[in-house]
Protein backbone atom coordinates (compact mmCIF):
# COMPACT_ATOMS: atom_id res chain seq x y z
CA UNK A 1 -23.78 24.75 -3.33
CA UNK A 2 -25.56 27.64 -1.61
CA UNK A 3 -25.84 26.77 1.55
CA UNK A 4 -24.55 29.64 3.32
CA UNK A 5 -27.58 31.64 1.55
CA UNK A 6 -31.09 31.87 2.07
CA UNK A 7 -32.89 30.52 -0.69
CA UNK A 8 -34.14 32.89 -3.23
CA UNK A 9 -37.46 34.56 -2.63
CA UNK A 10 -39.94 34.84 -5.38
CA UNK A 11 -37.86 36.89 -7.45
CA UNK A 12 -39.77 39.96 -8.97
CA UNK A 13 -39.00 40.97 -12.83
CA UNK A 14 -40.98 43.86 -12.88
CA UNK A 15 -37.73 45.68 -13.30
CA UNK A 16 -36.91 44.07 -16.35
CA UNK A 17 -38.23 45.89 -18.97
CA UNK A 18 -41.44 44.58 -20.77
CA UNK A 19 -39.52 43.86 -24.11
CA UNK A 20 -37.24 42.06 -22.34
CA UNK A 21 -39.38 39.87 -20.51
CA UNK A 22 -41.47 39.20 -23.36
CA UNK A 23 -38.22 37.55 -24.86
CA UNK A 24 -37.69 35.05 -21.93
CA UNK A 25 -39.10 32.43 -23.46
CA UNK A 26 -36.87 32.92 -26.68
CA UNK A 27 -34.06 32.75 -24.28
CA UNK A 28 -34.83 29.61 -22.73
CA UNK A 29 -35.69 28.06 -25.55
CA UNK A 30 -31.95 29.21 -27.45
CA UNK A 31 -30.15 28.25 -24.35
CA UNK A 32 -32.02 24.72 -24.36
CA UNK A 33 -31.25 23.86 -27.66
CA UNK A 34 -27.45 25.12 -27.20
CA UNK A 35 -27.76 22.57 -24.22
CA UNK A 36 -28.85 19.96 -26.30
CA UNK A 37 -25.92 20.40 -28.68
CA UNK A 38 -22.74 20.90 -26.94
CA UNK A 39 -18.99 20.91 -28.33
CA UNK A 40 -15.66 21.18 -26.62
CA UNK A 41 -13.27 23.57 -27.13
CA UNK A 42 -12.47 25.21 -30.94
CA UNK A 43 -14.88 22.44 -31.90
CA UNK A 44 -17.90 24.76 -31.53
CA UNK A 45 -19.29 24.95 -35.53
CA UNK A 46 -22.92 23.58 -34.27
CA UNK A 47 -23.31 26.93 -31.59
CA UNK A 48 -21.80 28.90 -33.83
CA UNK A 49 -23.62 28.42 -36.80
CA UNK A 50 -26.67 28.85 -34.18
CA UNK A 51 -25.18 31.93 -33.19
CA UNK A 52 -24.43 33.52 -37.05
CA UNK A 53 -27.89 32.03 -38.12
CA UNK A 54 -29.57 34.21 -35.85
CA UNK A 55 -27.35 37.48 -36.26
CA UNK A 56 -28.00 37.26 -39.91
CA UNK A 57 -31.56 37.14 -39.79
CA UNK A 58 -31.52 40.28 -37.49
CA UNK A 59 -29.64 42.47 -39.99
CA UNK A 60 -26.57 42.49 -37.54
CA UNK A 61 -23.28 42.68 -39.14
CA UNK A 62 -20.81 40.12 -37.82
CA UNK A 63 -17.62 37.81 -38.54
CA UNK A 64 -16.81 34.32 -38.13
CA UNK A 65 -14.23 31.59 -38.06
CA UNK A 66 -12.11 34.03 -35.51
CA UNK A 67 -9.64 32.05 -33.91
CA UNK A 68 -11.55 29.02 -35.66
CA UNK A 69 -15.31 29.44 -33.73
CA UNK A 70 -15.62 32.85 -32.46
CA UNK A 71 -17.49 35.62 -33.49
CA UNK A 72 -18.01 39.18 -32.82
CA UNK A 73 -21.15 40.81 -34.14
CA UNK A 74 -21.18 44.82 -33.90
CA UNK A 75 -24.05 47.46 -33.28
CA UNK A 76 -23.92 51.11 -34.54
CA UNK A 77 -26.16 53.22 -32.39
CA UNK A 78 -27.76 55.97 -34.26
CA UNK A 79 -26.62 58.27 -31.89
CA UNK A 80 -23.07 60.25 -32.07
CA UNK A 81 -20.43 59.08 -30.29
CA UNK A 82 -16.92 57.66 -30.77
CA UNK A 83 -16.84 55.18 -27.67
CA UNK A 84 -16.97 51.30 -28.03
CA UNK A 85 -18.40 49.06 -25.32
CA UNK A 86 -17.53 45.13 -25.94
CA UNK A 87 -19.69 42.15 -24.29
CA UNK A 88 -18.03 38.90 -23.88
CA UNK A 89 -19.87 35.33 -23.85
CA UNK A 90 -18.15 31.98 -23.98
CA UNK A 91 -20.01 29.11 -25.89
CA UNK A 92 -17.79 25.90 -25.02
CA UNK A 93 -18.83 22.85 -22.88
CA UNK A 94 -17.25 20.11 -20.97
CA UNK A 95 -16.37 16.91 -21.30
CA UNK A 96 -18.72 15.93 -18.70
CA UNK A 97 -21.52 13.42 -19.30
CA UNK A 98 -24.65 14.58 -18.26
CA UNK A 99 -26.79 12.95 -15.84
CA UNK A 100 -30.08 15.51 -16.03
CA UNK A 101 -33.44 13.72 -16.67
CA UNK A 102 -34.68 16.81 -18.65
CA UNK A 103 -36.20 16.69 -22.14
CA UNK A 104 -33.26 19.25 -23.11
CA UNK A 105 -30.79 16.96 -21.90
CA UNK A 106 -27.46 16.26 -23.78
CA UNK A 107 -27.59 14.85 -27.14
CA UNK A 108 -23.50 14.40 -27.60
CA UNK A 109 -22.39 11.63 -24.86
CA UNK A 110 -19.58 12.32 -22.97
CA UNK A 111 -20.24 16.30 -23.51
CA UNK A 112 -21.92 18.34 -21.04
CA UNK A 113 -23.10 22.34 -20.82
CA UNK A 114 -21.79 21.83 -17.14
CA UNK A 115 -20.80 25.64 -16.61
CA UNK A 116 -23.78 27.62 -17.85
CA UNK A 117 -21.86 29.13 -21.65
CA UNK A 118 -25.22 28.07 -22.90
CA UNK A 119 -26.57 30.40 -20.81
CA UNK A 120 -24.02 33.00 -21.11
CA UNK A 121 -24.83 32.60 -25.33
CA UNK A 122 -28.28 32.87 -24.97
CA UNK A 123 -28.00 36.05 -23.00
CA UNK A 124 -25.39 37.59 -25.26
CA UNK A 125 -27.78 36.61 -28.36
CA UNK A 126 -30.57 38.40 -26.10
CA UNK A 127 -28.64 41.42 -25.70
CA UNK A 128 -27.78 41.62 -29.20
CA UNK A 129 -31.56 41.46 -30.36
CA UNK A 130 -32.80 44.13 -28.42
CA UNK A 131 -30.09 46.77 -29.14
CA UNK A 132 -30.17 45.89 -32.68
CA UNK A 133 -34.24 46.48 -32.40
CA UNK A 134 -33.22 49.76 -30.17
CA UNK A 135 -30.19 51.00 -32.03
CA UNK A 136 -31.91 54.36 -32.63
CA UNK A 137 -31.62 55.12 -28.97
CA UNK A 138 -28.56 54.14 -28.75
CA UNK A 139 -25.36 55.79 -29.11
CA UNK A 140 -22.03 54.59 -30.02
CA UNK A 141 -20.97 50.42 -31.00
CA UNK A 142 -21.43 47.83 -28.95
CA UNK A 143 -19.49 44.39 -29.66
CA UNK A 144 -20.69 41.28 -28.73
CA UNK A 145 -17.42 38.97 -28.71
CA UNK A 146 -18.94 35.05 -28.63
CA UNK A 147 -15.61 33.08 -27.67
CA UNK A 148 -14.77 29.61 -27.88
CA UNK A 149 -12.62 27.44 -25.70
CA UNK A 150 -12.95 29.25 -22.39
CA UNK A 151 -13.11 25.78 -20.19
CA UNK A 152 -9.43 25.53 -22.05
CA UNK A 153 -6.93 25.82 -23.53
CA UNK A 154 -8.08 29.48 -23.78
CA UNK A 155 -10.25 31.21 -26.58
CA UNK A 156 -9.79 34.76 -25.44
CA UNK A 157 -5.65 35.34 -26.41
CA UNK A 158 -6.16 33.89 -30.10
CA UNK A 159 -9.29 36.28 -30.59
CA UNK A 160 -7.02 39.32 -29.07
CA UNK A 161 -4.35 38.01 -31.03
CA UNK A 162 -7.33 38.09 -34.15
CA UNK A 163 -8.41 42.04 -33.74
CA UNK A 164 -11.31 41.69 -32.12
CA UNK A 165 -10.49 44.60 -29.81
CA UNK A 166 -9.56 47.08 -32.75
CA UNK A 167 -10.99 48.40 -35.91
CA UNK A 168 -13.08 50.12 -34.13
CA UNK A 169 -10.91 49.77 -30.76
CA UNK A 170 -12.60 48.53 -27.58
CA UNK A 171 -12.66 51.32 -24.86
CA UNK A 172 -14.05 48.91 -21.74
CA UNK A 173 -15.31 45.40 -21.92
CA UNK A 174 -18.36 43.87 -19.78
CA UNK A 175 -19.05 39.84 -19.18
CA UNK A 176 -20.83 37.85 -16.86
CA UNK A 177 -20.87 34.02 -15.70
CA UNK A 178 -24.20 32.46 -14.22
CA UNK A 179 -23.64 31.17 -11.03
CA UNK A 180 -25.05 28.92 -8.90
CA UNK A 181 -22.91 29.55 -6.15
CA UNK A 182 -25.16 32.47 -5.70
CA UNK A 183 -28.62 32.01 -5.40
CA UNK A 184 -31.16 33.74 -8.08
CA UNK A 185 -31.58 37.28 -7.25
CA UNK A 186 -28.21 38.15 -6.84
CA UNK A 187 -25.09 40.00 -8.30
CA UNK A 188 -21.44 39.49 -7.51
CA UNK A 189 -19.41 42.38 -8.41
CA UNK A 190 -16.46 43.49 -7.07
CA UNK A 191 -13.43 45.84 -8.33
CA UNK A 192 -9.63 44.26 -8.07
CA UNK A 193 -9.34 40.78 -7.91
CA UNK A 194 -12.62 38.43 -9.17
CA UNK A 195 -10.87 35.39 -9.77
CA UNK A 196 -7.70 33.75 -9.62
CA UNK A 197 -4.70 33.18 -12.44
CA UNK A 198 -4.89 29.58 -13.38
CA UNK A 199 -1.25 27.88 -13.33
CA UNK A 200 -0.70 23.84 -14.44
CA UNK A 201 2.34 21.52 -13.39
CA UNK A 202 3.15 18.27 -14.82
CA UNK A 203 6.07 16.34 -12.74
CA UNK A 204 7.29 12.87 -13.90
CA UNK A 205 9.67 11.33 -10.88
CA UNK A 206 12.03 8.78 -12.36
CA UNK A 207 13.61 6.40 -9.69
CA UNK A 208 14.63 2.76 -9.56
CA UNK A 209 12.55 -0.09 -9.37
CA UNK A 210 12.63 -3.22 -7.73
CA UNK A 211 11.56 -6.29 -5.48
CA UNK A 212 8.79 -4.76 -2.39
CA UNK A 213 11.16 -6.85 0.26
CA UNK A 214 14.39 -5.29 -0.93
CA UNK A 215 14.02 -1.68 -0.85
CA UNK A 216 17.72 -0.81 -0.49
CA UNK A 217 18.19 -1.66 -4.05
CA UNK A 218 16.10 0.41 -5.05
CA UNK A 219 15.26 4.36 -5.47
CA UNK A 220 11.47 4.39 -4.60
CA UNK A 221 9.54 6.35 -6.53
CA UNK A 222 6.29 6.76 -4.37
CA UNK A 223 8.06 7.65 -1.40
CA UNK A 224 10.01 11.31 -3.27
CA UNK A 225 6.49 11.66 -4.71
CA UNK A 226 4.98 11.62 -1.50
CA UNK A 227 7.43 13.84 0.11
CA UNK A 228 6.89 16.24 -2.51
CA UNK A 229 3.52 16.11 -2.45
CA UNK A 230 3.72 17.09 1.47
CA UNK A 231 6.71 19.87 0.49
CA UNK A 232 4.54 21.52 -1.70
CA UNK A 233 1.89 22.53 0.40
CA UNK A 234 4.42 23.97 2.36
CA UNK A 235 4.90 27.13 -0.20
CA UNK A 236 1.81 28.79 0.41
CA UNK A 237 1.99 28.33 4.67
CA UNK A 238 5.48 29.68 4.37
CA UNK A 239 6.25 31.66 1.26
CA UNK A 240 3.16 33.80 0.46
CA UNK A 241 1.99 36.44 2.70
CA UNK A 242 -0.86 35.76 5.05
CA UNK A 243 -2.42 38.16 3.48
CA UNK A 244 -2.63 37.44 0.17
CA UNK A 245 -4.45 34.12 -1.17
CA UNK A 246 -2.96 31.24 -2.61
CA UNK A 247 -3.14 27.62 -3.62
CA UNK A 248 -0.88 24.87 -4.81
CA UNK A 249 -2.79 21.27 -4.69
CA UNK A 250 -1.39 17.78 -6.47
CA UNK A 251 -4.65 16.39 -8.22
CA UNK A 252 -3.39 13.19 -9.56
CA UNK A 253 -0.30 11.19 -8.09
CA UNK A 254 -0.27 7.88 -10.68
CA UNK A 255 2.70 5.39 -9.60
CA UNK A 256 3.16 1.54 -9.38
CA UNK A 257 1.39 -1.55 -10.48
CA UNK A 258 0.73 -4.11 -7.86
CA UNK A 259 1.47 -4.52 -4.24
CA UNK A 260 5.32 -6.19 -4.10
CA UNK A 261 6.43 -3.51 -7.06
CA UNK A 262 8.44 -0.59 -6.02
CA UNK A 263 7.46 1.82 -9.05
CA UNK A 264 10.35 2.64 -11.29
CA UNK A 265 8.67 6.39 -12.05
CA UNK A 266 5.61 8.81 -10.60
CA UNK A 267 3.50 10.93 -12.21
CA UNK A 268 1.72 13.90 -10.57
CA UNK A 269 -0.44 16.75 -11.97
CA UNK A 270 -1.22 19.91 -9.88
CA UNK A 271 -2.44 23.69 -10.34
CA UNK A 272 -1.63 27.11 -8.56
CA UNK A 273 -3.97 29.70 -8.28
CA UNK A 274 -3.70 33.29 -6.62
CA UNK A 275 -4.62 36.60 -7.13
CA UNK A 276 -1.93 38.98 -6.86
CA UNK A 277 -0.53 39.28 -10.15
CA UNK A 278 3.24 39.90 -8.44
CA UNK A 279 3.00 36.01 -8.16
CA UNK A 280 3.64 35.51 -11.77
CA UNK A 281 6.43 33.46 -11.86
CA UNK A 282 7.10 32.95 -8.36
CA UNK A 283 5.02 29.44 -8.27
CA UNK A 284 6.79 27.45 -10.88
CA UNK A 285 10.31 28.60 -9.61
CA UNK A 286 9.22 27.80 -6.05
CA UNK A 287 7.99 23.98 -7.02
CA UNK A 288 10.95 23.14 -8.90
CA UNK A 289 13.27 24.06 -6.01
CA UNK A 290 11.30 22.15 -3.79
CA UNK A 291 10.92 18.93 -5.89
CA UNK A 292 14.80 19.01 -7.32
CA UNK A 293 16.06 19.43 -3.49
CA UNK A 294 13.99 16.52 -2.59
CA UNK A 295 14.90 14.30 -5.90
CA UNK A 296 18.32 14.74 -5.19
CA UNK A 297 18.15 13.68 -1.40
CA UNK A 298 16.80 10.54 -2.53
CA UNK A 299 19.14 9.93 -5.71
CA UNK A 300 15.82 10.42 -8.03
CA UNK A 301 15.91 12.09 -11.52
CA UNK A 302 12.53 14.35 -12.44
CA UNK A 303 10.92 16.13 -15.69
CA UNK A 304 8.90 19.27 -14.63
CA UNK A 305 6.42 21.44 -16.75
CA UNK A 306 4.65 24.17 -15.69
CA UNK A 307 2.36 25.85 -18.03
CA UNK A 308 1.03 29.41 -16.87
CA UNK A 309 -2.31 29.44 -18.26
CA UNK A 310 -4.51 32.23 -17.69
CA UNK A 311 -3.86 35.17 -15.33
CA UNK A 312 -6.02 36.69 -12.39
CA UNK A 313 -9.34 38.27 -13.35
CA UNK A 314 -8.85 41.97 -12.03
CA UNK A 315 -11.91 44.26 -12.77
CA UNK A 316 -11.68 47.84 -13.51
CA UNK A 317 -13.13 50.26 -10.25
CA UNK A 318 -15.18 52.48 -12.35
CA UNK A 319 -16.44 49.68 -14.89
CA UNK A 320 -17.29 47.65 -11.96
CA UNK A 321 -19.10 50.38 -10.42
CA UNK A 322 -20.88 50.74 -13.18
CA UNK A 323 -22.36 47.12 -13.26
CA UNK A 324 -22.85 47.52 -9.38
CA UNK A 325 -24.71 51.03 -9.79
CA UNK A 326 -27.23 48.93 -12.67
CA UNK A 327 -27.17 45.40 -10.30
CA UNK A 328 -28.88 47.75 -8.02
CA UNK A 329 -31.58 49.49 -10.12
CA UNK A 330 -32.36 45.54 -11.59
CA UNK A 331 -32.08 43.37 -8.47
CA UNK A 332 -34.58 43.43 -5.76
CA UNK A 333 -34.23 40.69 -2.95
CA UNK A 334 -32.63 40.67 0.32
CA UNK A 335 -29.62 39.78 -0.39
CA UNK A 336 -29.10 41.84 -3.96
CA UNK A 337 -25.65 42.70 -4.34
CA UNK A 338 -22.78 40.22 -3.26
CA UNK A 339 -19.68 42.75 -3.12
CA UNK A 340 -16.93 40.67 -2.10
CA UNK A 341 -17.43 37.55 -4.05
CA UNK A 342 -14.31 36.06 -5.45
CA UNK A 343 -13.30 32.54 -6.25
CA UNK A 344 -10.31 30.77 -6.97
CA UNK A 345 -11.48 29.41 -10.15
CA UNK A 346 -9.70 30.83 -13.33
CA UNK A 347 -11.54 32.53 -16.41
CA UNK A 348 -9.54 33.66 -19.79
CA UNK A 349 -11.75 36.55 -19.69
CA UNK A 350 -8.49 37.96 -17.54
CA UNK A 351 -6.74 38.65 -21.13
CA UNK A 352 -9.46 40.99 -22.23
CA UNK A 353 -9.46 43.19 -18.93
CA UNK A 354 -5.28 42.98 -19.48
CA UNK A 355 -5.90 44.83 -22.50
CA UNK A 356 -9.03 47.29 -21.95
CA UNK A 357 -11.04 48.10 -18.59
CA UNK A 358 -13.73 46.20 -17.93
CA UNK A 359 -15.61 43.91 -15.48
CA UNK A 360 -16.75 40.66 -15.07
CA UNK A 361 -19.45 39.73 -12.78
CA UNK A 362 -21.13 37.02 -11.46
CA UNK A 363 -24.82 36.60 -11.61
CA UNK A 364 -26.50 34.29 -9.11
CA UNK A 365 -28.56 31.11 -10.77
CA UNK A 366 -28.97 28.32 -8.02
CA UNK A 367 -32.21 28.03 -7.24
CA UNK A 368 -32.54 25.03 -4.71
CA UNK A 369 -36.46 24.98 -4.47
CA UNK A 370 -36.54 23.75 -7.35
CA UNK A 371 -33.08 21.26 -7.71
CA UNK A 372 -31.44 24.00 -9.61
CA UNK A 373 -28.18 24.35 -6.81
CA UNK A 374 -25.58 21.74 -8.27
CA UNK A 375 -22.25 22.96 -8.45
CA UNK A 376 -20.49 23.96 -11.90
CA UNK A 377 -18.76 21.14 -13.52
CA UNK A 378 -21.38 18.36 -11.84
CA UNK A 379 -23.22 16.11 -13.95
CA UNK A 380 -26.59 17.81 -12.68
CA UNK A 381 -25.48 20.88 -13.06
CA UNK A 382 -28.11 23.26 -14.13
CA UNK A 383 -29.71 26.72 -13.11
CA UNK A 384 -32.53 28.39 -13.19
CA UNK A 385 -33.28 30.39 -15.96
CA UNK A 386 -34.99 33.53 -15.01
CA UNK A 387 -31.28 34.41 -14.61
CA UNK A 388 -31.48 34.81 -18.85
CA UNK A 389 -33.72 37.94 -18.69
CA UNK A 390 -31.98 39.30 -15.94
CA UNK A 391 -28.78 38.71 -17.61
CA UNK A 392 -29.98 40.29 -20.76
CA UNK A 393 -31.52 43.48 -18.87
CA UNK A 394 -27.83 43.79 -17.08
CA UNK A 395 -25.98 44.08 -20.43
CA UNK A 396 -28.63 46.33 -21.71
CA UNK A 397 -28.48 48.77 -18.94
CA UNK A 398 -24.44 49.11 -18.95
CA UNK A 399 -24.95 49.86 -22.64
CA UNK A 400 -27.17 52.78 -21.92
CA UNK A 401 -25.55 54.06 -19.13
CA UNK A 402 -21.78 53.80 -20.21
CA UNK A 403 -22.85 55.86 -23.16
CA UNK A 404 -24.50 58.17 -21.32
């Protein structure tokens, strides 16, 4: 939530520009109808045929089926100039099943627009209207990259992997994420670190089973898989610099049946995040020392997987001083610019800003006035969406004044 902010003033738009704000209610209503039709990952033909639908009947050249849902549309300005800026939006949703009492509410049970991509899409579509309406002012190409699967297993590689990046080649990249951990009326931009690599580990503990009353003939299970459990969180309190950040936490632990069973095999499932990049490969090294040494005390056997799945977001200094230098000619409320916002949540948007500089920002959403403050991922998640014109007068902004 957003309880360690203020609640947003009456937030003034006057700096958005008139065009702009006269396409609001567009935006709300193409976010609302994304909302009302959302798809899980690589299974995103509804948004995307939203998304070409309305590119085509703008005149704005663009590809599809890239890395099976994505698209990038691309703007020629009319003025000279070699450089290429790229905007990134993500159009996946969750398997999450809403619980919203809105008339937009989820048509697709069990599927949810629980982390605001509708929002990002409807911004990105924003953006792409108004420089494609402006492109005589404008100089150089702009790519709008639409991306599936962020929420996992990862859109962003497969469109690298695709060309999106080249032909003509990227020189920076730009992206935001609504969010409601910031109240409306705010920016979070910082250079270096934004958010964390996201790392998975699967463990499978095999022991011997038996009778609850005669555990010497047995090899328990539950009790190496609680012992590990406790190990683990050992490697951040002893291994990783004070410093730096880091966090290794078991989310499921499945084992036994009934209450005189000693479980024959445990299952546990766990992630690592951090945000030094000289991590890579530490964590999964680290765990599998810890949970062999312990398996073998006890006599136990053990499969392990660990699946490194996106790295840390690390924004570019000058890129992100750039978005910072326009958060502060658009944003006007106390609080305004959030410089040292970072989260341990994971974003494939990381593999872009490997390959070009870039930066990817976080602009504030929660609005608890009006019940608009649930967290991302909630089943009443939602935000408020006088964030969409903001958004959309953002991206327009770093357009003009990265060309510039």
């Amino acid at each position: 939530m957003v309880s360690t902010f203020p609640n947003p003033a009456s937030v003034d738009l006057s700096r958005v520009r008139l065009a702009i704000r006269s396409l609001q209610p567009q935006l709300v209503e193409w976010r609302r109808r994304l909302h009302q039709k959302p798809e899980l990952a690589f299974q995103e033909k509804i948004t995307a045929a939203f998304v070409s639908s309305k590119l085509q009947a703008w005149g704005i050249e663009h590809q599809t089926g890239i890395a099976q849902t994505g698209i990038v549309a691309t703007i020629k300005g009319e003025k000279p100039s070699t450089k290429v800026l790229a905007i990134r939006a993500d159009m996946d949703a969750l398997p999450i099943q809403e619980l919203n009492e809105v008339p937009y509410c989820s048509q697709h049970n069990g599927v949810m627009h629980a982390c605001g991509h509708d929002g990002h899409t409807a911004i990105a579509l924003g953006t792409a209207y108004y420089l494609q309406q402006h492109r005589q002012n404008l100089a150089g190409t702009i790519k709008i990259i639409f991306q599936p699967a962020e929420e996992g297993p990862g859109g962003a590689k497969p469109m690298i992997e695709a060309g999106v990046l080249k032909n003509p080649d990227v020189d920076a990249i730009i992206g935001l994420h609504l969010w409601n951990n910031l109240p409306l009326g705010t920016v979070g931009v910082r250079s270096g670190a934004l958010m964390a690599a996201v790392e998975l580990f699967d463990c499978t503990i095999f022991g011997k089973g038996g009778h609850g009353a005669i555990p010497h003939q047995t090899v328990d299970s539950v009790v190496v898989a609680a012992q590990i459990v406790t190990a683990l969180q050992t490697i951040v309190a002893r291994n990783v610099n004070p410093i730096d950040s880091a966090v290794v936490t078991v989310g499921a632990l499945h084992a036994g049946t009934t209450h005189n069973v000693i479980a024959d095999t445990a299952t546990m499932k766990g992630t690592v995040r951090y945000f030094n990049p000289v991590f890579q490969g530490f964590f999964p090294q680290r765990i599998e020392q810890v949970i062999a040494g312990i398996c073998q005390s006890h006599g136990a056997k053990y499969d392990f997987k660990y699946t490194e799945l996106y790295p840390p977001v690390i924004n570019d200094q000058a890129i992100a001083q750039l978005v910072r230098s326009v958060a502060a000619e658009v944003i006007e409320t106390p609080i305004g610019i959030v410089p040292e916002c970072q989260t341990m949540g994971g974003e494939d948007m990381s593999f872009f800003l490997q390959e070009v500089p870039g930066c990817y920002f976080f602009l504030g959403s929660a609005n608890p006035d009006k019940d608009l403050a649930y967290p991302h991922h909630h089943p009443r998640f939602d935000f408020d969406e006088t964030a969409l014109a903001m958004g959309v007068e953002i991206f327009v902004r770093c357009v003009e004044k990265f060309f510039t």
